[in-house]
Each structure stands twice: as C-alpha cells, then as structure tokens.
C-alpha atoms as a PDB file:
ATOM      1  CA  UNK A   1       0.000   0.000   0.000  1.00  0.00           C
ATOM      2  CA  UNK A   2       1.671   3.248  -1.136  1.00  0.00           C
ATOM      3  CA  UNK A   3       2.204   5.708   1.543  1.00  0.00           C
ATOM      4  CA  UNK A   4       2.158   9.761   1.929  1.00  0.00           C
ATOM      5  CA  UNK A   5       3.616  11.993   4.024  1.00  0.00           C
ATOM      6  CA  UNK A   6       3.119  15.691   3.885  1.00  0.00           C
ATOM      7  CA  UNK A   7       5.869  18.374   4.915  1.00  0.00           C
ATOM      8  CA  UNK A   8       6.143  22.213   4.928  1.00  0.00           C
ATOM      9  CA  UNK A   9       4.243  23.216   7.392  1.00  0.00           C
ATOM     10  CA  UNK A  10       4.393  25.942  10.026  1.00  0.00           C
ATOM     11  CA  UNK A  11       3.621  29.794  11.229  1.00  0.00           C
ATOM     12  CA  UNK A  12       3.594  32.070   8.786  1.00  0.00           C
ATOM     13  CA  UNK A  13       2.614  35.689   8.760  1.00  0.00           C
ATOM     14  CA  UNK A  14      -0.102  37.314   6.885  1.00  0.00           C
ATOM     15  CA  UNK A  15       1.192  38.065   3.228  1.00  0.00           C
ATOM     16  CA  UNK A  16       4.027  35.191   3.406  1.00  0.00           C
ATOM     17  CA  UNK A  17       4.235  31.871   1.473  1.00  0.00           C
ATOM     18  CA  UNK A  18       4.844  28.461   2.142  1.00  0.00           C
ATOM     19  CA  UNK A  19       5.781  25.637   0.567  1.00  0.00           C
ATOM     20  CA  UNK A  20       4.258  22.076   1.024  1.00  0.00           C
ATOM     21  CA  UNK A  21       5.478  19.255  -0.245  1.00  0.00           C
ATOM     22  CA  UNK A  22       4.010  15.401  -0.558  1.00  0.00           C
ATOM     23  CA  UNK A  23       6.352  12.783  -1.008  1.00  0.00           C
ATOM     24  CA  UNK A  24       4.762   9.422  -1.866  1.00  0.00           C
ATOM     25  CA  UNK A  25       6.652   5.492  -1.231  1.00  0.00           C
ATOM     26  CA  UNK A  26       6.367   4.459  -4.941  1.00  0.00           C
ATOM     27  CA  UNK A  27       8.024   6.067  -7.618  1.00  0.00           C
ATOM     28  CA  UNK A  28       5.870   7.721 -10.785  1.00  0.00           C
ATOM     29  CA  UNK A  29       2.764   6.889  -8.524  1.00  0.00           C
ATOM     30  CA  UNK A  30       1.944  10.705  -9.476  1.00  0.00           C
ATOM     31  CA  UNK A  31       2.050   9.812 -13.096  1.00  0.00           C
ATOM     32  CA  UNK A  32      -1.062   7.042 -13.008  1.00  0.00           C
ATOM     33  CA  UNK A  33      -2.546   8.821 -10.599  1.00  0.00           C
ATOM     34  CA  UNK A  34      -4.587  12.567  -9.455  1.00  0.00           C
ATOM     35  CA  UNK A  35      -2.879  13.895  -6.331  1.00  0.00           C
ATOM     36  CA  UNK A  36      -5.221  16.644  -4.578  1.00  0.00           C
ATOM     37  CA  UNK A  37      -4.982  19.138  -1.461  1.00  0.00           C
ATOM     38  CA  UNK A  38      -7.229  18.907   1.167  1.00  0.00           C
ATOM     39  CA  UNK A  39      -7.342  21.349   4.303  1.00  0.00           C
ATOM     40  CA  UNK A  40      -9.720  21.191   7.206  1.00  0.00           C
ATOM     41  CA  UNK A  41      -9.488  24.070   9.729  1.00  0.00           C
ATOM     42  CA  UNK A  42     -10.936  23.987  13.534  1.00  0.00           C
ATOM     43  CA  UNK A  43     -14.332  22.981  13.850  1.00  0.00           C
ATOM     44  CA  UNK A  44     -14.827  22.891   9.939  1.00  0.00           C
ATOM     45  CA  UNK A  45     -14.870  20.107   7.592  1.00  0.00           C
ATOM     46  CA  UNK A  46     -12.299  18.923   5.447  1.00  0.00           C
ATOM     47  CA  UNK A  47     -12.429  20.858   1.999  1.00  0.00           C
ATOM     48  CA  UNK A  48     -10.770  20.600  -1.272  1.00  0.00           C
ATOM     49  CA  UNK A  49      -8.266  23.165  -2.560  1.00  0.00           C
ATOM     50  CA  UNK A  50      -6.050  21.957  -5.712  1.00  0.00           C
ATOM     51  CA  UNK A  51      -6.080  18.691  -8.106  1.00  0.00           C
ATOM     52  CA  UNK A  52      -3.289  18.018 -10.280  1.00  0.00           C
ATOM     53  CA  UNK A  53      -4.193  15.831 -12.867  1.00  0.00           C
ATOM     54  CA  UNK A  54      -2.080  12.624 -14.733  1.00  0.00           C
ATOM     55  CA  UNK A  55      -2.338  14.837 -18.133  1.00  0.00           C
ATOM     56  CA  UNK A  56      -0.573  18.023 -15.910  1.00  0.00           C
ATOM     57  CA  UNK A  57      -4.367  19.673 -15.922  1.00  0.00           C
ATOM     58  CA  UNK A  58      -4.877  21.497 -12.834  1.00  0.00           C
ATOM     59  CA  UNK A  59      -7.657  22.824 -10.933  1.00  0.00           C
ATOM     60  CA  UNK A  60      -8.448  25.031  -7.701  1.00  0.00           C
ATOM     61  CA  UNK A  61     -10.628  26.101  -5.537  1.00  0.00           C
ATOM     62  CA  UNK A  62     -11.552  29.538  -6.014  1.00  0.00           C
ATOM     63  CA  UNK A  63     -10.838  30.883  -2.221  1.00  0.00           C
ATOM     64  CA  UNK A  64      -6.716  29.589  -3.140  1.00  0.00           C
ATOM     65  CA  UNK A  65      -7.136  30.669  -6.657  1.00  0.00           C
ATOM     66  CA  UNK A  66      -4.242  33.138  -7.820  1.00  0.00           C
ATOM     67  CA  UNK A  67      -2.311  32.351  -4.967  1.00  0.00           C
ATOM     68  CA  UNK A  68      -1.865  28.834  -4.932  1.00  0.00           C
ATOM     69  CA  UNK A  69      -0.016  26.407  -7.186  1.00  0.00           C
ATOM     70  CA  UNK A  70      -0.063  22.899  -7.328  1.00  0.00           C
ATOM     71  CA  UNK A  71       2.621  21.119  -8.803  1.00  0.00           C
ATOM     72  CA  UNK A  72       4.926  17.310  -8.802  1.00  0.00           C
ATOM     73  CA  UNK A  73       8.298  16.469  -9.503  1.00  0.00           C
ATOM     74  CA  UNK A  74       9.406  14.939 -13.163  1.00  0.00           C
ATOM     75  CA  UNK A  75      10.007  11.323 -10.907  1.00  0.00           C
ATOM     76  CA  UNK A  76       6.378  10.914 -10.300  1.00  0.00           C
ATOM     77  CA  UNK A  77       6.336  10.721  -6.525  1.00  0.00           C
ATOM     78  CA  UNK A  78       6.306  14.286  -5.184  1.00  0.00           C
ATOM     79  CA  UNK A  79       3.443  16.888  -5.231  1.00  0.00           C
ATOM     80  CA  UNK A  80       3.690  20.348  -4.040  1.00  0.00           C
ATOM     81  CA  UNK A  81       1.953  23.519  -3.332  1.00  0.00           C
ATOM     82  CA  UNK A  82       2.921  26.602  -3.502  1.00  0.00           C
ATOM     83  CA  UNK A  83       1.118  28.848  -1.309  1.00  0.00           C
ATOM     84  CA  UNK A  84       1.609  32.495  -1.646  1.00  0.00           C
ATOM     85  CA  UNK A  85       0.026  35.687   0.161  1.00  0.00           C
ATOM     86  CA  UNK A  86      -1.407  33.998   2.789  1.00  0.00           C
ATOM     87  CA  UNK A  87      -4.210  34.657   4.945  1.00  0.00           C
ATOM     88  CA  UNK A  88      -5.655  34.370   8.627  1.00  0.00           C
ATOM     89  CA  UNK A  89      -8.445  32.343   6.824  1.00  0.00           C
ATOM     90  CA  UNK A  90      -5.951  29.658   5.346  1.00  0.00           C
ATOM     91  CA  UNK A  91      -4.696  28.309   8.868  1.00  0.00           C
ATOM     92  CA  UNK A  92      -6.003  24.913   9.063  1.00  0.00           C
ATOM     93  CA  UNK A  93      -4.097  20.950   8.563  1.00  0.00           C
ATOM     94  CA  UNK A  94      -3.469  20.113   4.867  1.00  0.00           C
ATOM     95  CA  UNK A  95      -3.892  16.812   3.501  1.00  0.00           C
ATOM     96  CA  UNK A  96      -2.863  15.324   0.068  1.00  0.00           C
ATOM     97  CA  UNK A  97      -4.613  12.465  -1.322  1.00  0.00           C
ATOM     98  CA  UNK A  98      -4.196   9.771  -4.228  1.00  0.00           C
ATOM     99  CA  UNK A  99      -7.715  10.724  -5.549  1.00  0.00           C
ATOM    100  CA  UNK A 100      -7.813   7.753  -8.036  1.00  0.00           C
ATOM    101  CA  UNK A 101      -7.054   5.152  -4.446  1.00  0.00           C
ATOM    102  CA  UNK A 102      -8.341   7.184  -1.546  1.00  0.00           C
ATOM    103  CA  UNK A 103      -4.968   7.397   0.380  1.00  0.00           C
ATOM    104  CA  UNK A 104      -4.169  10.160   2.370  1.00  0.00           C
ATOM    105  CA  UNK A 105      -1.628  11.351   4.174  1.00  0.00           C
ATOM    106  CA  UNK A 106      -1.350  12.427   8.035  1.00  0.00           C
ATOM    107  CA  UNK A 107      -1.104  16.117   6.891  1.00  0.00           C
ATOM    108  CA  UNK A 108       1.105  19.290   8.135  1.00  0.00           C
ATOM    109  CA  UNK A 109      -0.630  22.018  10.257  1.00  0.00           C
ATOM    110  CA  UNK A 110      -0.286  25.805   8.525  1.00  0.00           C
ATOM    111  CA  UNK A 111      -0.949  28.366  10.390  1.00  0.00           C
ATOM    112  CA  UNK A 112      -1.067  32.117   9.119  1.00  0.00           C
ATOM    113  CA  UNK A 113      -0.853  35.014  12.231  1.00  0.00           C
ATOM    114  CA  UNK A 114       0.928  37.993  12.554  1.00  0.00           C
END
C-alpha cells in the first residue's frame, strides 16, 4: 500500500508563502494517478483546494485561486503547493490524497498570524 507523508508546514505571517510538499513510497505513482490538497481548519470540515491531474491539468478552488499552485516532480512521486500571500483564513491541517485510491496522508498544520 503506497504511503504519503506531507511536509512544509508551520507559522507564517499574513502576506508570506509556504511551501508544502508530498512525497509518496512508490516512484511515478503521481504519473497514473490525481494527487489533490485537502485542508480542514478547527471545527470545519475537510475541503478541497487543488487537483493536479495525470495529463498536468490542474484545478483550484476559487478561495486559493491566484495564490496557490499545485505542482509534482518529473520522478512521479512528489506533489507540491505553492502557497503564496497567505491569509488568517488559510490556517487549518493540509492533507494530500491519491484521488484515483483514496490514500491520504497524516497532513502538516499551517498556520497564518501575525
């Protein structure tokens, strides 16, 4: 069973940028299959921000849109996103998945305060 395991995470001001990364245990897993971001704040349910499809497509939610980028690495078995211009509102744990299998990682806590 392929594993993943988010990193990147921390305290960032208001206005600053992070990067996350998601590193899966199988090689080119990210070329058979559409990795997604995930975040789910405090008391709120888990919500979808960013898909990056098999054919390089990508897709985001439009409260990340403009300042997010979702990305992977040419061996197939990291994801990233690029989160710029952050906001208060953007604190909460991100997750990525394997949307084709369902897997998901343990996720990385972000949290944006001045």
């Amino acid at each position: 069973q392929v594993q993943l395991v988010e990193s990147g995470g921390g305290l960032v001001q208001p206005g600053g940028s992070l990067r996350l990364s998601c590193t899966a245990s199988s090689r080119n897993i990210f070329f058979f299959n559409d990795v997604g971001w995930y975040r789910q704040a405090p008391g709120k349910e888990r919500a979808w921000v960013a898909t990056h499809g098999v054919n390089y497509e990508t897709t985001y939610a439009d409260s990340v849109k403009g300042r997010f980028r979702i990305s992977r690495d040419d061996h197939g078995n990291t994801a990233f996103l690029q989160m710029d211009n952050l906001e208060p509102e953007d604190t909460a744990t991100y997750y990525c998945v394997l949307i084709n299998r369902g897997v998901w990682g343990q996720g990385t806590q972000v949290t944006v305060a001045s």
